[in-house]
C-alpha atoms as a PDB file:
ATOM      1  CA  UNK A   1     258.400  23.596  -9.973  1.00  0.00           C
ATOM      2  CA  UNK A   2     255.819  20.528  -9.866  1.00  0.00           C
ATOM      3  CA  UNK A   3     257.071  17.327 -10.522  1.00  0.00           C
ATOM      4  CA  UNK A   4     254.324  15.056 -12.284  1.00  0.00           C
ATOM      5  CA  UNK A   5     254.149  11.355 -13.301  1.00  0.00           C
ATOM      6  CA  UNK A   6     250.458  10.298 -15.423  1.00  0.00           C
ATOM      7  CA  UNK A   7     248.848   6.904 -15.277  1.00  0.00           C
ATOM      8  CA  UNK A   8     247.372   6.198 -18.236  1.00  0.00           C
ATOM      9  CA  UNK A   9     248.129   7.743 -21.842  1.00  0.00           C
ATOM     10  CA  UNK A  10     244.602   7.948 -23.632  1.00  0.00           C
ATOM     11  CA  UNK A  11     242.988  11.159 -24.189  1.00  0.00           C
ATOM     12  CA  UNK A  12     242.571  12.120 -20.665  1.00  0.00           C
ATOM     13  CA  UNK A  13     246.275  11.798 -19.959  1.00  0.00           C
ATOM     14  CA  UNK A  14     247.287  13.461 -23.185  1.00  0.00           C
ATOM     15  CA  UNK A  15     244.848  16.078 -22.137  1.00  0.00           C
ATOM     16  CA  UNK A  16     246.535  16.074 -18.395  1.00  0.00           C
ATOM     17  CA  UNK A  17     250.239  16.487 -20.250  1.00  0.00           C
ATOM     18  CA  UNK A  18     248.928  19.533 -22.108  1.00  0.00           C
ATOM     19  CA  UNK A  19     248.176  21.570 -18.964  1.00  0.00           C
ATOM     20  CA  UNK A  20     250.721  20.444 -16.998  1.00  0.00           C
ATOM     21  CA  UNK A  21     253.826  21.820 -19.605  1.00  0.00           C
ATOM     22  CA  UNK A  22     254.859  24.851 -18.539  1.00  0.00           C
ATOM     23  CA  UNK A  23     252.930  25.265 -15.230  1.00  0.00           C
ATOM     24  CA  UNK A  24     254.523  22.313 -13.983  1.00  0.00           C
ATOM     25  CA  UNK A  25     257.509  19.150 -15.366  1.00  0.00           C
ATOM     26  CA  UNK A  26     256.267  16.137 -16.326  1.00  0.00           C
ATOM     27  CA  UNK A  27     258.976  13.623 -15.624  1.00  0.00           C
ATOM     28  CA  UNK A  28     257.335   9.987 -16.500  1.00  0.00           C
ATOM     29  CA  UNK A  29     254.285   8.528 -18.002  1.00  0.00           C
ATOM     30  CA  UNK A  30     252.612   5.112 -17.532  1.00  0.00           C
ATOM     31  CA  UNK A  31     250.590   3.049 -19.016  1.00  0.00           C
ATOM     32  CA  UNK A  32     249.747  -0.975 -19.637  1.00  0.00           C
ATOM     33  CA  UNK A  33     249.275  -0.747 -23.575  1.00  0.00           C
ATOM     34  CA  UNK A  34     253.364  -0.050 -24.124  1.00  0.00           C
ATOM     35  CA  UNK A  35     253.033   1.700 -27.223  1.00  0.00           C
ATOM     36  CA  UNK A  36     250.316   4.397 -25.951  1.00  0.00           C
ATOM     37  CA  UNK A  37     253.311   4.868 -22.931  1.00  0.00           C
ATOM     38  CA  UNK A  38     256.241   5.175 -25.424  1.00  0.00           C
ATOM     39  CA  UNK A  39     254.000   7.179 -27.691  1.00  0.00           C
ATOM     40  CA  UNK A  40     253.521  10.256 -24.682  1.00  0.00           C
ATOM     41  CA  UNK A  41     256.894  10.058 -23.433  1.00  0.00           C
ATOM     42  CA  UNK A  42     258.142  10.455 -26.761  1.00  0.00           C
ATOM     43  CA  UNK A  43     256.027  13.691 -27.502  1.00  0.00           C
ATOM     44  CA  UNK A  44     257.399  15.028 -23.878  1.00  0.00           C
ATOM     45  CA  UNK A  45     261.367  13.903 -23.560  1.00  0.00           C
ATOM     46  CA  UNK A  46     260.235  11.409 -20.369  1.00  0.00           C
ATOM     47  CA  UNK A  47     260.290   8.063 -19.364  1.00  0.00           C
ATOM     48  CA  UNK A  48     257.447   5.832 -20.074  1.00  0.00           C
ATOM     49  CA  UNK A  49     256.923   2.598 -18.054  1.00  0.00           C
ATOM     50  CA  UNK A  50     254.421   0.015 -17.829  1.00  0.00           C
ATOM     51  CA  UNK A  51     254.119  -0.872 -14.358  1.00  0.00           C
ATOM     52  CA  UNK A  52     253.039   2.021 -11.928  1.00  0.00           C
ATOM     53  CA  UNK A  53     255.158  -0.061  -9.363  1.00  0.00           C
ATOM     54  CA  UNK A  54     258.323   0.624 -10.911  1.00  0.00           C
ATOM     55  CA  UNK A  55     257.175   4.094 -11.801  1.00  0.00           C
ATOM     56  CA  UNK A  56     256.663   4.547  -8.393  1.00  0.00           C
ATOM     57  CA  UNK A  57     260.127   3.128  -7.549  1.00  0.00           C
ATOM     58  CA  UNK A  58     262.430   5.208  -9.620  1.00  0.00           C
ATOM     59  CA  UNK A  59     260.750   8.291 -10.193  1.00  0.00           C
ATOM     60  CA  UNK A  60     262.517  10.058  -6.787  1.00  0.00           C
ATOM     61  CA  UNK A  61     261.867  13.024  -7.762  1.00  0.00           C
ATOM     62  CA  UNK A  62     257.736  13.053  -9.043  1.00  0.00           C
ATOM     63  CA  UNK A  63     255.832  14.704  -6.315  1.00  0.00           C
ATOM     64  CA  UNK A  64     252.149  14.359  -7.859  1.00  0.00           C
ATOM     65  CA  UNK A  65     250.900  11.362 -10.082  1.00  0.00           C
ATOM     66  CA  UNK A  66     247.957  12.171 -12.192  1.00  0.00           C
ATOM     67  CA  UNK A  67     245.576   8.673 -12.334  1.00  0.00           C
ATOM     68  CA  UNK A  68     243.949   9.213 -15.858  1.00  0.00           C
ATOM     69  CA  UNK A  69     242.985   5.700 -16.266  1.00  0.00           C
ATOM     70  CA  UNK A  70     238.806   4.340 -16.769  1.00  0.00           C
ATOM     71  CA  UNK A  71     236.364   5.429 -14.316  1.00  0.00           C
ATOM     72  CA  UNK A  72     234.244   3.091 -15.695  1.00  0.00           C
END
């Protein structure tokens, strides 16, 4: 199975989470507004962070990150 870590937890990352339950295991979320981060990785079980650095640096086992953040 899929290991997947999100950037950013507004709709479009809440909307990423959705489709990746169940086809996939979401092990971390990310985001700079902490509560939107705590919020996701509360509905999920995972970690939340607020730096994609240290995401990046203890999440061994994530294999895909999913960048949700503002194209704008």
């Amino acid at each position: 199975m899929v290991s997947f870590g999100i950037v950013g937890c507004g709709r479009i990352g809440q909307r990423h989470a959705e489709h990746i339950t169940g086809k996939g295991k979401l092990v971390a979320v990310c985001d700079n507004v902490k509560e939107k981060a705590h919020e996701l990785a509360a509905k999920y079980g995972v970690k939340a962070y607020c730096s994609i650095d240290e995401m990046l640096g203890n999440e061994k086992e994530m294999q895909v990150v999913s960048v949700c953040t503002p194209n704008g």
